[in-house]
C-alpha atoms as a PDB file:
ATOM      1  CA  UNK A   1     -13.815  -9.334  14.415  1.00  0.00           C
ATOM      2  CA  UNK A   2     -14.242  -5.578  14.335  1.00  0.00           C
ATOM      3  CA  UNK A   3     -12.857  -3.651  12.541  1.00  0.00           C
ATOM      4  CA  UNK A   4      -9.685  -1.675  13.277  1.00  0.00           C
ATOM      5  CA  UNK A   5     -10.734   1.638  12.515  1.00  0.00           C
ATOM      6  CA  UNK A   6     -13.886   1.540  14.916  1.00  0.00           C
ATOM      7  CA  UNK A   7     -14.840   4.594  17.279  1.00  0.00           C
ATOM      8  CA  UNK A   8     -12.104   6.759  15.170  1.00  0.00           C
ATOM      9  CA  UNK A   9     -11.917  10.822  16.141  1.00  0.00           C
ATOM     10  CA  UNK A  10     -11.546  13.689  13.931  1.00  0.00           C
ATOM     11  CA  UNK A  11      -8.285  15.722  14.384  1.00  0.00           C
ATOM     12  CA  UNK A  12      -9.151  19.162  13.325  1.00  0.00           C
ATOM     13  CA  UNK A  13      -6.682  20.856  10.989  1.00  0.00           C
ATOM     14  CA  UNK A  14      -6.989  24.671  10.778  1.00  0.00           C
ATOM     15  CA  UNK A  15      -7.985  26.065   7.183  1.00  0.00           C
ATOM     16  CA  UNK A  16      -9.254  29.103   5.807  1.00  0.00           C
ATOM     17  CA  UNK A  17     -13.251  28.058   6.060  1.00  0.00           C
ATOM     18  CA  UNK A  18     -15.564  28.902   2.774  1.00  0.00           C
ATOM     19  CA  UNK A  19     -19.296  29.361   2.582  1.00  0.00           C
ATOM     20  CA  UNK A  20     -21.185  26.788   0.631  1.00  0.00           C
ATOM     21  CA  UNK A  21     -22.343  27.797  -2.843  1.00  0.00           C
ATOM     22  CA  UNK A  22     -24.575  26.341  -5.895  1.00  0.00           C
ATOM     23  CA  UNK A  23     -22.375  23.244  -6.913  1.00  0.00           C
ATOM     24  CA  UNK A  24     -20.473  23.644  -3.928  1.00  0.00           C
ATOM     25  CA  UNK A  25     -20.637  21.846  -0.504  1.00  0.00           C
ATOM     26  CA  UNK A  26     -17.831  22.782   2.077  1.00  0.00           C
ATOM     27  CA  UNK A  27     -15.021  20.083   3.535  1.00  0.00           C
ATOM     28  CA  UNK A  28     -13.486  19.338   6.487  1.00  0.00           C
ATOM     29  CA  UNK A  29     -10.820  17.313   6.057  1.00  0.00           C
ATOM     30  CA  UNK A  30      -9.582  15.544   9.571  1.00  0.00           C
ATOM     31  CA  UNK A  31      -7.220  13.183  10.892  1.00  0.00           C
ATOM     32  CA  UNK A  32      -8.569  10.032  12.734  1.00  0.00           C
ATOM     33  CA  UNK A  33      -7.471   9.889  16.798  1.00  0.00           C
ATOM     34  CA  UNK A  34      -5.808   6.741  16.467  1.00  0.00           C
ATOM     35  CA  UNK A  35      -2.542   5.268  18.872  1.00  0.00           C
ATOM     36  CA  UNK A  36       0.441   4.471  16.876  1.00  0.00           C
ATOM     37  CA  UNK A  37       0.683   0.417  16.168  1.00  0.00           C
ATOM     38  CA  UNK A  38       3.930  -1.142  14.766  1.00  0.00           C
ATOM     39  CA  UNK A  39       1.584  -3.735  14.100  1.00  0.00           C
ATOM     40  CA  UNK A  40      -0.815  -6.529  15.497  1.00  0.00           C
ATOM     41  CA  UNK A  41       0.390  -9.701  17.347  1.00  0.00           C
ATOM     42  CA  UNK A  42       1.047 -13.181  15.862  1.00  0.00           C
ATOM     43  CA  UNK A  43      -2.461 -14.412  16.341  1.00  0.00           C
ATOM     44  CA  UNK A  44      -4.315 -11.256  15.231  1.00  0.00           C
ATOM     45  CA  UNK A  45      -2.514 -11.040  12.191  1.00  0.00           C
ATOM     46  CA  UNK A  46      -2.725 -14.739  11.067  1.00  0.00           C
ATOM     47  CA  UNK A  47      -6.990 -14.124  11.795  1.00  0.00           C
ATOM     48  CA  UNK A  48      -7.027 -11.169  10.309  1.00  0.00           C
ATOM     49  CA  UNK A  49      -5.014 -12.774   6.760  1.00  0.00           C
ATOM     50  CA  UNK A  50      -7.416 -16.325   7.199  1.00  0.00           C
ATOM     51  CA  UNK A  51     -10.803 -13.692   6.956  1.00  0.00           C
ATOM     52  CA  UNK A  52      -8.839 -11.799   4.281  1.00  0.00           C
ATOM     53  CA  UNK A  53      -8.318 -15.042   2.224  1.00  0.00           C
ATOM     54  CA  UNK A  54     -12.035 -16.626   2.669  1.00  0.00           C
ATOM     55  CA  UNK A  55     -13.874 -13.750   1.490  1.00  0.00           C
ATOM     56  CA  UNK A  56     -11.833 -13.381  -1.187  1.00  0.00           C
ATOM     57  CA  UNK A  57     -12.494 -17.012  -2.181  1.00  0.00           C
ATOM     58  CA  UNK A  58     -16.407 -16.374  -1.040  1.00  0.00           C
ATOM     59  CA  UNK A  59     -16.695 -13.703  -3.697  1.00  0.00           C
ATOM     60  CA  UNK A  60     -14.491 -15.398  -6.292  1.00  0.00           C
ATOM     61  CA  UNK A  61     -16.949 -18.671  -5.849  1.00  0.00           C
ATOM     62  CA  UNK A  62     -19.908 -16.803  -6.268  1.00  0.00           C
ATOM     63  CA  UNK A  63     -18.852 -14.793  -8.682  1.00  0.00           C
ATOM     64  CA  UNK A  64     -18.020 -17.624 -11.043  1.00  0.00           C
ATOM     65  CA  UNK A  65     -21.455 -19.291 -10.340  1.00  0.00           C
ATOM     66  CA  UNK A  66     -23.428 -16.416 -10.994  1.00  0.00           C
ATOM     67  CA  UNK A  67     -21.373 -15.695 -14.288  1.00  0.00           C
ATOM     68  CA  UNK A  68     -21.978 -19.588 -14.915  1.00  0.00           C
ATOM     69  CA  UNK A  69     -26.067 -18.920 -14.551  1.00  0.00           C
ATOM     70  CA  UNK A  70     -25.748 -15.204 -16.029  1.00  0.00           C
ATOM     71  CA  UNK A  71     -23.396 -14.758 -18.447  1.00  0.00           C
ATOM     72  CA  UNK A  72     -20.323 -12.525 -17.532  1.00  0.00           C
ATOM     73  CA  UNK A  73     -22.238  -8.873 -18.603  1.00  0.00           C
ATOM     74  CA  UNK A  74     -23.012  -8.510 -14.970  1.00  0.00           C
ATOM     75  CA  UNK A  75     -25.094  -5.207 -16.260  1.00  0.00           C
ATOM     76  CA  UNK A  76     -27.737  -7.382 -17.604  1.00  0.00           C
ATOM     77  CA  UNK A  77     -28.431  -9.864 -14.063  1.00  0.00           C
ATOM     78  CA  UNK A  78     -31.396  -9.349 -11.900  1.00  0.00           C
ATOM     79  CA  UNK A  79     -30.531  -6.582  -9.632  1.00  0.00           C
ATOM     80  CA  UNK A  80     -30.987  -9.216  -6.641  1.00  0.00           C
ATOM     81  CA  UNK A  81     -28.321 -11.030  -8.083  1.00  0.00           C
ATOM     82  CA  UNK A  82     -25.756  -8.453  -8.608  1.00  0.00           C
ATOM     83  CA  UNK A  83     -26.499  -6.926  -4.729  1.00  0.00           C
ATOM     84  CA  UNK A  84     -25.458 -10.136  -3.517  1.00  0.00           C
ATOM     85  CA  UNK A  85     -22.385  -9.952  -5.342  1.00  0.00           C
ATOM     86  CA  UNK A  86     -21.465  -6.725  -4.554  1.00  0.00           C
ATOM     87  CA  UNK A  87     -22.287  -7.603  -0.793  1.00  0.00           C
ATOM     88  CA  UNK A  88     -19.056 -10.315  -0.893  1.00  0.00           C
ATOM     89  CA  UNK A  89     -17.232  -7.818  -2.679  1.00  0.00           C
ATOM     90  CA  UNK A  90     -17.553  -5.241   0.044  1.00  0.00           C
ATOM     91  CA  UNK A  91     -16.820  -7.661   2.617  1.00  0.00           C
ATOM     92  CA  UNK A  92     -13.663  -8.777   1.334  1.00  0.00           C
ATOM     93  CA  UNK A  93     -12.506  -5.013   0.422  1.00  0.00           C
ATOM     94  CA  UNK A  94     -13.164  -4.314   4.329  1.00  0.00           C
ATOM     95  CA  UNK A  95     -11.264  -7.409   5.139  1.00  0.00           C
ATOM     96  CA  UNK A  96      -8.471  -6.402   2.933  1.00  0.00           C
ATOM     97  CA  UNK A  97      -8.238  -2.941   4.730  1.00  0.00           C
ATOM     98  CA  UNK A  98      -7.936  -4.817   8.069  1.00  0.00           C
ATOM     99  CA  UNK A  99      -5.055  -6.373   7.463  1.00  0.00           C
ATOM    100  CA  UNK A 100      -3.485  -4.396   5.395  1.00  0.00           C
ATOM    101  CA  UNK A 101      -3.713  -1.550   7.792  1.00  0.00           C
ATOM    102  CA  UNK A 102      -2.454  -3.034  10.570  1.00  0.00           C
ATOM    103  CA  UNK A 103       0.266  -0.461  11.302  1.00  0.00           C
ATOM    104  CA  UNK A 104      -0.826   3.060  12.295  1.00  0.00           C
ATOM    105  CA  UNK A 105       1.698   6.137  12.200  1.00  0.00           C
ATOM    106  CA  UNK A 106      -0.370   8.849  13.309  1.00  0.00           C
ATOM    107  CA  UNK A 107       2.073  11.180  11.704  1.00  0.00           C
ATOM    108  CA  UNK A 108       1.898   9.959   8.156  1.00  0.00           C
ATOM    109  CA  UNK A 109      -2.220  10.004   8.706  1.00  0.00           C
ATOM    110  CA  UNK A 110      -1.576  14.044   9.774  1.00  0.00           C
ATOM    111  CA  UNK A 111       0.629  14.371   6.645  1.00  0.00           C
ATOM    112  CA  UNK A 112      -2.013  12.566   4.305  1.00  0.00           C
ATOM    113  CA  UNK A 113      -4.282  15.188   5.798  1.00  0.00           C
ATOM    114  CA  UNK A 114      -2.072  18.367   4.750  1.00  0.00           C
ATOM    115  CA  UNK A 115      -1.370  16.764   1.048  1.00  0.00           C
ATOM    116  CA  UNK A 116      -5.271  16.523   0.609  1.00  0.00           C
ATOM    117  CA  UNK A 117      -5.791  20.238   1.729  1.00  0.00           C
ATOM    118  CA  UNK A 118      -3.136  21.335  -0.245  1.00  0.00           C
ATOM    119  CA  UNK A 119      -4.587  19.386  -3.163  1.00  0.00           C
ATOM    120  CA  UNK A 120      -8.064  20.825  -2.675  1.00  0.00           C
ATOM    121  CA  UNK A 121      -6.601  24.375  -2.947  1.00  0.00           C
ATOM    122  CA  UNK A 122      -5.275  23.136  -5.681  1.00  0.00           C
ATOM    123  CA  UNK A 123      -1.716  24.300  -4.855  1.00  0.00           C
ATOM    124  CA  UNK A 124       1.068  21.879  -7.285  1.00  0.00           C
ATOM    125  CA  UNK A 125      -0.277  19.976 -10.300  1.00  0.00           C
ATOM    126  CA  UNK A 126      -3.364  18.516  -8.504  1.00  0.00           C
ATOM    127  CA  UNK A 127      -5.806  21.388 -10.022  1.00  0.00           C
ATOM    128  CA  UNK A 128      -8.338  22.898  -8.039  1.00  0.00           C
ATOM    129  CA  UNK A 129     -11.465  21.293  -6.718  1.00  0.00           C
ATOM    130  CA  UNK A 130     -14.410  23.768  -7.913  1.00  0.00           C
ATOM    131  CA  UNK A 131     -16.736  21.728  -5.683  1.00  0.00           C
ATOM    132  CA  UNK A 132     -15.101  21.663  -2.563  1.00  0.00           C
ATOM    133  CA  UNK A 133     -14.515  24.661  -0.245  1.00  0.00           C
ATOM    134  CA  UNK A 134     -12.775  23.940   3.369  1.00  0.00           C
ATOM    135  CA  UNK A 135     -14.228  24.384   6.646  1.00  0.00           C
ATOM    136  CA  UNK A 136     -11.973  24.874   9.560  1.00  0.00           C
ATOM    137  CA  UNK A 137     -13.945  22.208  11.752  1.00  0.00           C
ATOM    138  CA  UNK A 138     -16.977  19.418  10.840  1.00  0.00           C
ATOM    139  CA  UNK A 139     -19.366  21.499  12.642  1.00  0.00           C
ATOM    140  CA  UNK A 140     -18.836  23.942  10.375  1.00  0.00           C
ATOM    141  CA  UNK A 141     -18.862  21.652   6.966  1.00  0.00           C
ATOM    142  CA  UNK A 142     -21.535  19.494   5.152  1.00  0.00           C
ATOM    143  CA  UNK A 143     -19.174  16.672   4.577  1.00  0.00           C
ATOM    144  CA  UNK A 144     -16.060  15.321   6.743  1.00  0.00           C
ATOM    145  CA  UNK A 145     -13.676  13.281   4.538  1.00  0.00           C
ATOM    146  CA  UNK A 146     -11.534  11.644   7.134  1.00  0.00           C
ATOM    147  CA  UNK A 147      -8.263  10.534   6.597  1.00  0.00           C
ATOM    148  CA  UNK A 148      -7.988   6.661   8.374  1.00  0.00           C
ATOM    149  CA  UNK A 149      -4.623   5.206   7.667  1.00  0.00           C
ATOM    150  CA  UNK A 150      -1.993   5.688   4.805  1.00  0.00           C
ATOM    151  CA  UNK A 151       0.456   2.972   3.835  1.00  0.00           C
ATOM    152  CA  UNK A 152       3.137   2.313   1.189  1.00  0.00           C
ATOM    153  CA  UNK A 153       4.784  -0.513  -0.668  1.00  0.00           C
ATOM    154  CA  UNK A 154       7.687  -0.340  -3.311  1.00  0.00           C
ATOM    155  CA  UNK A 155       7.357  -3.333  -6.086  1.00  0.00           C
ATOM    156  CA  UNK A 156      11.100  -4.622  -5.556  1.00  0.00           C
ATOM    157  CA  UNK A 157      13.199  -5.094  -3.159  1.00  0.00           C
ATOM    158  CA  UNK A 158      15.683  -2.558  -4.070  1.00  0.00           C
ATOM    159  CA  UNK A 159      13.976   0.528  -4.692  1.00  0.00           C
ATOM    160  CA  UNK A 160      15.179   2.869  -1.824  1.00  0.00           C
ATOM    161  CA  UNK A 161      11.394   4.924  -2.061  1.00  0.00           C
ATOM    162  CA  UNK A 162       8.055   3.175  -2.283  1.00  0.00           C
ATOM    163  CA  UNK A 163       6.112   3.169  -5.705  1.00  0.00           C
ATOM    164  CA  UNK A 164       2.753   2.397  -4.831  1.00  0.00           C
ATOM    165  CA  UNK A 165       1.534   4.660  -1.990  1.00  0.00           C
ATOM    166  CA  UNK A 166      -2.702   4.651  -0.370  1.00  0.00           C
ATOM    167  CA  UNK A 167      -4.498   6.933   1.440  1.00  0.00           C
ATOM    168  CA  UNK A 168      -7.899   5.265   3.389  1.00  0.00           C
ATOM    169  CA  UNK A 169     -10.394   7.652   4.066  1.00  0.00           C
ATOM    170  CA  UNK A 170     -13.848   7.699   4.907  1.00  0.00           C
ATOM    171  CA  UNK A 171     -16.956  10.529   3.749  1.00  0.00           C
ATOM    172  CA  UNK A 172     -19.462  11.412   6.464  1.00  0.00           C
ATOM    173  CA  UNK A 173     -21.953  14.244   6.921  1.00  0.00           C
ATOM    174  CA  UNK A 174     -20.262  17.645   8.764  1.00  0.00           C
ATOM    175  CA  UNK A 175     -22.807  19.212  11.629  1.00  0.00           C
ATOM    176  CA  UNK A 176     -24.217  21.639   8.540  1.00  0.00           C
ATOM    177  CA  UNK A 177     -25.664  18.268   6.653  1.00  0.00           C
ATOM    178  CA  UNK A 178     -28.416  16.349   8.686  1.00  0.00           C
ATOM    179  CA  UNK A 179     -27.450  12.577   8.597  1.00  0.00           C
ATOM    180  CA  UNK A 180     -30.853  11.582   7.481  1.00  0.00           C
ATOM    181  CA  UNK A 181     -29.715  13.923   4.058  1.00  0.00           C
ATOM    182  CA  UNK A 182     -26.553  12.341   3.600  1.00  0.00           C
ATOM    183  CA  UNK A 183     -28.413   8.781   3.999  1.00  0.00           C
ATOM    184  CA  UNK A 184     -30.029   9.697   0.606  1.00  0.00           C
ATOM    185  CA  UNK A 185     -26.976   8.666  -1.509  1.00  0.00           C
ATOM    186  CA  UNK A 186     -27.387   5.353  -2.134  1.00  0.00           C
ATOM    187  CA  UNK A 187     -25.438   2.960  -0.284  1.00  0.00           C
ATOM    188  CA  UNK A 188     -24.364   0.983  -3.164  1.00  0.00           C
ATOM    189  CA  UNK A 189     -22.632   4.454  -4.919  1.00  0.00           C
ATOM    190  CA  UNK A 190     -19.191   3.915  -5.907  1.00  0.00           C
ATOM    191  CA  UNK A 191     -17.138   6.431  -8.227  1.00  0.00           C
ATOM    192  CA  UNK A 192     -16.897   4.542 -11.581  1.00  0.00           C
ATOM    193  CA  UNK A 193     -13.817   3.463 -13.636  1.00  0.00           C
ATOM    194  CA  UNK A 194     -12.745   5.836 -16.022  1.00  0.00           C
ATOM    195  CA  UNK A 195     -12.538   8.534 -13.570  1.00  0.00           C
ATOM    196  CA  UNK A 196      -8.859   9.660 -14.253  1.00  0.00           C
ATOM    197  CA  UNK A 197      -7.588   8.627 -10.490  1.00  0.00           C
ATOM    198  CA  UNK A 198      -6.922   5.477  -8.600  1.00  0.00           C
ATOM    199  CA  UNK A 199      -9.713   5.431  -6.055  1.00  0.00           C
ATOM    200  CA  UNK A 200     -11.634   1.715  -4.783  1.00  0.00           C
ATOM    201  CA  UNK A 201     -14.593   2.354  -2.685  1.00  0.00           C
ATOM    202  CA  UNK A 202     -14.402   0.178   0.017  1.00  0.00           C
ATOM    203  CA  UNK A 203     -17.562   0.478   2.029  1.00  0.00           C
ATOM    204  CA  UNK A 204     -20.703   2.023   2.117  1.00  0.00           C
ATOM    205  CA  UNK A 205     -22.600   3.284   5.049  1.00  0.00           C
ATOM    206  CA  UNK A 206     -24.047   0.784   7.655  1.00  0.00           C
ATOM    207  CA  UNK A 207     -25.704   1.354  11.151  1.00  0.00           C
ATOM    208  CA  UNK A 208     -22.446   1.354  12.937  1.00  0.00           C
ATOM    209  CA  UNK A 209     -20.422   3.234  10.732  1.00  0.00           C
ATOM    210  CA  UNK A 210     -22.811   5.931   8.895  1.00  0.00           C
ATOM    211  CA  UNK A 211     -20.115   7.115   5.768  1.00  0.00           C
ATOM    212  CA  UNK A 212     -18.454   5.775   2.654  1.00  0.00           C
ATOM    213  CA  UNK A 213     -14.709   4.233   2.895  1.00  0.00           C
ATOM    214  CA  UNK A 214     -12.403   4.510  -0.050  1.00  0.00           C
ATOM    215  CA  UNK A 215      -8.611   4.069  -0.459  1.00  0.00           C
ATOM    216  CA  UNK A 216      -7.098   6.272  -3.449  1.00  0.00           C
ATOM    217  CA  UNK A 217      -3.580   5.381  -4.815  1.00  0.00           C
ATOM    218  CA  UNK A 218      -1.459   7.177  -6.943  1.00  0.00           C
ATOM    219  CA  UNK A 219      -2.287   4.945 -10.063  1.00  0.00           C
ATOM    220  CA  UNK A 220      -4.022   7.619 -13.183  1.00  0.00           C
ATOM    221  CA  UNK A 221      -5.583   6.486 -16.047  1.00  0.00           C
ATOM    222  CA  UNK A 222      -2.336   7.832 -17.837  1.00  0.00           C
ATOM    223  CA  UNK A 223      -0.457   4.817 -16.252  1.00  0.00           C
ATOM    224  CA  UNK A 224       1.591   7.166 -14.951  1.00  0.00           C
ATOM    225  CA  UNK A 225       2.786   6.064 -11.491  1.00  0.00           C
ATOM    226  CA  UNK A 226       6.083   5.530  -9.162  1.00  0.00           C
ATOM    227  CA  UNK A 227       8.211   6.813  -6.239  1.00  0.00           C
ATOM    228  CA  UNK A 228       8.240  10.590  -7.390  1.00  0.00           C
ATOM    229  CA  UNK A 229       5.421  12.151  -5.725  1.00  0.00           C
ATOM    230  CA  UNK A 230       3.828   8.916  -4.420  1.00  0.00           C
ATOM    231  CA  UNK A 231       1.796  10.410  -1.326  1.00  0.00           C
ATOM    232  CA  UNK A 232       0.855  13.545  -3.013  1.00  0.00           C
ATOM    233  CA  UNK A 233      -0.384  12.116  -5.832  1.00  0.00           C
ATOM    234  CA  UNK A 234      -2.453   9.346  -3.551  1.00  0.00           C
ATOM    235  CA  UNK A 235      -4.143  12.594  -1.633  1.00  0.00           C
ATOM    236  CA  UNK A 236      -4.523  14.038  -5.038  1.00  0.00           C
ATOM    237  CA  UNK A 237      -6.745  11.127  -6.232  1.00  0.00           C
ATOM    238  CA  UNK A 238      -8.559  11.505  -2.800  1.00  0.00           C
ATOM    239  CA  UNK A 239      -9.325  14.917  -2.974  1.00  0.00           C
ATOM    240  CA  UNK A 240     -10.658  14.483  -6.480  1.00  0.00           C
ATOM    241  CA  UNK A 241     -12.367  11.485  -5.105  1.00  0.00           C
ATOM    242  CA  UNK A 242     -14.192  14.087  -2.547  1.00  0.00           C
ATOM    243  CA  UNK A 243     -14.857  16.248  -4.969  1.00  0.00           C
ATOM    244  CA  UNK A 244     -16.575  13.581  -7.493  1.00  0.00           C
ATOM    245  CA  UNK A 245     -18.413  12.480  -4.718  1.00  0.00           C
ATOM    246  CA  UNK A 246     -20.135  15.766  -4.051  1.00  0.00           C
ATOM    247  CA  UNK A 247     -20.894  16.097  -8.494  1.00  0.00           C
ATOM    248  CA  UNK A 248     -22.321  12.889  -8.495  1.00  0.00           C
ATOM    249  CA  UNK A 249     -24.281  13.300  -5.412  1.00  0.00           C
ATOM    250  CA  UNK A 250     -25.244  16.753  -5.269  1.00  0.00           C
ATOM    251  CA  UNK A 251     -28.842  16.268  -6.403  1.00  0.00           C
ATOM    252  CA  UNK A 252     -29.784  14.230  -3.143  1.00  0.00           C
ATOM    253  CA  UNK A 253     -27.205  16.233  -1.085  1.00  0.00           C
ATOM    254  CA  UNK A 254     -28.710  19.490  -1.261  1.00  0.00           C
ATOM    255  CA  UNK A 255     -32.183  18.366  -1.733  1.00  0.00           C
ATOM    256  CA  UNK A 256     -35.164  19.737   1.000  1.00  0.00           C
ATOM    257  CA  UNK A 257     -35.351  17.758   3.680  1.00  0.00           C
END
């Protein structure tokens, strides 16, 4: 089944555009074109839970086998061993996303791309992002983080606002950055733990879909987390996301061709 974020548009959200510096590549951060979905039929969604469930046990079943052969200090297996791994592990993150993202509201995707904007310029407690300057459109920027879906859940029942709040998002090379210099970054980069935000990568590129997926949350190291400030604090961990992505990249990013 493909997925149900294929063939996405950008939405184009005017902001005061930046040159690119040293250290710094510029942003455009976009909305996804996507029709608004209550959510999937009957059939769809009991598909889309059965693929969830089996590669979650696929990588669960290898995973215990190759910890059975390896030991569990995965940082010491061949790296053969550890790609295939981390190829079940991608697959079920991306089946995950697909059903968990099964409604679209186009509106809370536009307002998940105004919190991350507003994060980036660093306006509330997010901080600014020295890395990151906007550009008003992706032909103007050397990255496009685009904003895919956003969701919520609250933990009971009872809670009248939702305590765990997401943000999906992909990273892509803006019309500034060829694509061949963005495929540099190695496909298997993912930001590590101990960052200070709650950000999973989800997917690296692949021939049909040429970025990185993540989904932040609004989980810090801190523990802090909860209904106040849910969203903002989600877009907060995704702008930071964008913004570790271009430190830990920028070698290969701004390399000569």
């Amino acid at each position: 089944m493909l997925s149900l974020f294929a063939g996405a548009i950008l939405f184009a959200l005017p902001v005061a555009s930046a040159e690119s510096s040293i250290g710094t590549l510029s942003v455009f951060v976009g909305a996804a074109q996507v029709g608004a979905r209550k959510d999937v039929d009957e059939a769809t969604k009991v598909a889309l839970k059965a693929k969830r469930n089996a590669a979650k046990e696929a990588r669960k079943a290898l995973e215990k086998e190759l910890k059975g052969q390896l030991g569990k200090k995965r940082e010491t297996w061949p790296p053969e061993k550890d790609d295939q791994l981390y190829a079940l592990e991608e697959a079920e993150a991306l089946a995950r996303a697909d059903y968990e993202y099964r409604k679209i509201d186009p509106k809370a995707i536009k307002d998940a791309v105004k919190d991350i904007v507003k994060s980036v310029q660093g306006k509330g407690t997010a901080g600014r992002k020295d890395r990151v300057s906007l550009a008003s459109s992706a032909a103007e920027a050397d990255l496009v983080l685009e904003v895919l879906a956003r969701r919520s859940e609250k933990t009971l029942p009872t809670q009248f606002k939702p305590d765990w709040c997401y943000v999906y998002f992909s990273i892509g090379p803006g019309g500034k950055m060829a694509p061949s210099q963005f495929a540099k970054v190695p496909r298997d980069y993912r930001i590590r733990k101990g960052f200070g935000w709650g950000i999973y990568k989800i997917a690296g590129p692949s021939d049909d879909a040429p970025h990185f997926r993540f989904e932040s949350n609004n989980l810090m190291t801190s523990g802090a987390w909860g209904s106040f400030g849910c969203f903002g604090t989600a877009a907060n961990a995704a702008s930071a996301g964008v913004a570790k992505f271009i430190e830990d990249n920028a070698a290969v990013l701004t390399a000569s061709e």
